[in-house]
C-alpha atoms as a PDB file:
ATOM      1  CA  UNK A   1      13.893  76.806  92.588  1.00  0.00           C
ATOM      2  CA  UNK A   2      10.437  78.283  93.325  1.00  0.00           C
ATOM      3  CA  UNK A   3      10.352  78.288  97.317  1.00  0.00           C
ATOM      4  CA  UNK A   4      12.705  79.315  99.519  1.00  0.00           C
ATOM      5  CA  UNK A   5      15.818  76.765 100.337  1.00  0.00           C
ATOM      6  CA  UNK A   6      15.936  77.144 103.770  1.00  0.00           C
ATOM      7  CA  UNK A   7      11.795  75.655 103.770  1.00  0.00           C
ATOM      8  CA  UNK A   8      12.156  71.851 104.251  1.00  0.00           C
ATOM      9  CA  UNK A   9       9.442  69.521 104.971  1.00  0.00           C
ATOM     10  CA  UNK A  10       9.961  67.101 108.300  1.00  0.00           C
ATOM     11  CA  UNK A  11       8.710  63.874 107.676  1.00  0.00           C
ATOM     12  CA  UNK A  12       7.500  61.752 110.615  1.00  0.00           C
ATOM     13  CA  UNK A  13       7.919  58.085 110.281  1.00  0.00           C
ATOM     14  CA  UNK A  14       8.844  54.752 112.582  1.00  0.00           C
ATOM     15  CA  UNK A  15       9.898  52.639 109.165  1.00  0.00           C
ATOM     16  CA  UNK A  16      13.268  53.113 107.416  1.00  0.00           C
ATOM     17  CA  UNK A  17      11.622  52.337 104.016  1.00  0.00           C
ATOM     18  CA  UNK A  18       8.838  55.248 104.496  1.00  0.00           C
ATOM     19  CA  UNK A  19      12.014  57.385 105.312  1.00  0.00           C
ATOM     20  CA  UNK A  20      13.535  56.493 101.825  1.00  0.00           C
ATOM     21  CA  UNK A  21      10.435  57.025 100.105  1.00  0.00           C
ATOM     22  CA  UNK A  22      10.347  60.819 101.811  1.00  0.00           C
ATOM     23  CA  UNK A  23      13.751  61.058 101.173  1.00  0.00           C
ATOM     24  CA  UNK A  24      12.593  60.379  97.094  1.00  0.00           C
ATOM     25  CA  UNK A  25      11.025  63.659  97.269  1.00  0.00           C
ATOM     26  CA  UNK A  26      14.725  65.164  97.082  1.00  0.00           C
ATOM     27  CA  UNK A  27      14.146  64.818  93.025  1.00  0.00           C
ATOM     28  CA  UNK A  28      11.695  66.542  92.657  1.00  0.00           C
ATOM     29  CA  UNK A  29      11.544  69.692  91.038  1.00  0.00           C
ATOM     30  CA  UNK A  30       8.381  71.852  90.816  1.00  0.00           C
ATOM     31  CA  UNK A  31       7.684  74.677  88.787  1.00  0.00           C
ATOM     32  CA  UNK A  32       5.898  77.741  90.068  1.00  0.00           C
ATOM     33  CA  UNK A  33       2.423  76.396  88.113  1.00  0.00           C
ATOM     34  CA  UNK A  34       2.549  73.028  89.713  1.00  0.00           C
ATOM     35  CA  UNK A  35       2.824  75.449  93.217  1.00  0.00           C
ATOM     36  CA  UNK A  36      -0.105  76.863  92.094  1.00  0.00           C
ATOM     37  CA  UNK A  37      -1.940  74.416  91.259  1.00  0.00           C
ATOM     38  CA  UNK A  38      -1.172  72.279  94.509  1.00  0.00           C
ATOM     39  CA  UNK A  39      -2.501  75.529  96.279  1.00  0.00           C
ATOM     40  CA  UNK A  40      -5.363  75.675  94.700  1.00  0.00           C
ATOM     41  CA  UNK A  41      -6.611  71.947  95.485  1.00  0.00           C
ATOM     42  CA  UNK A  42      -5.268  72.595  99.136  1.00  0.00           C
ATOM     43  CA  UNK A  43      -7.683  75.666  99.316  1.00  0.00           C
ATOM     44  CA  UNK A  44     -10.364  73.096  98.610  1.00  0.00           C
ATOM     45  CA  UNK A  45      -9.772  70.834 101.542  1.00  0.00           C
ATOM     46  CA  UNK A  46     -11.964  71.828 104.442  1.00  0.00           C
ATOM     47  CA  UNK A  47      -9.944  70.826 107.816  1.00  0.00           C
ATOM     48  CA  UNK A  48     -11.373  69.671 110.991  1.00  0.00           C
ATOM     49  CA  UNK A  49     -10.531  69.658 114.339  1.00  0.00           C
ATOM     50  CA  UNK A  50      -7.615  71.407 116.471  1.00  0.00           C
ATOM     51  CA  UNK A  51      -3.976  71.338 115.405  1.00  0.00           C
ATOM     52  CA  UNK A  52      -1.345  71.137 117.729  1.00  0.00           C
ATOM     53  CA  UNK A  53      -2.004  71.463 121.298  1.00  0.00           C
ATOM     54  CA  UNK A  54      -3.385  74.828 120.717  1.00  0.00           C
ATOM     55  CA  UNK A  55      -0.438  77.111 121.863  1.00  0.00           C
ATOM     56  CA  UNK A  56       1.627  77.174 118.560  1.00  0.00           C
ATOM     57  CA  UNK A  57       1.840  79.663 116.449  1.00  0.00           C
ATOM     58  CA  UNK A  58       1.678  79.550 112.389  1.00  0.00           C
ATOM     59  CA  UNK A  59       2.462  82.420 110.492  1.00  0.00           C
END
């Protein structure tokens, strides 16, 4: 395990099949290179727009 167990995604969805397909990702394992490499090509990926209703806080 590469990230921490206690970080789990929360998918959104209104369709019992889309929540199986999320539910697929339980299967998959990824290495600390395929982390990398996914943060990498997220670095590239200019975002747009305000998230959230502006009084959240990320960290």
């Amino acid at each position: 395990m590469v990230q921490k167990p206690w970080i789990v995604p929360i998918p959104g969805t209104r369709k019992i099949e889309r929540l199986d397909e999320n539910l697929g990702a339980i299967d998959i394992d990824l290495a600390q290179k395929d982390l990398e490499e996914i943060d990498a090509a997220a670095t590239q990926i200019e975002v747009f727009g305000a998230r959230g209703s502006g009084h959240e806080r990320y960290v």
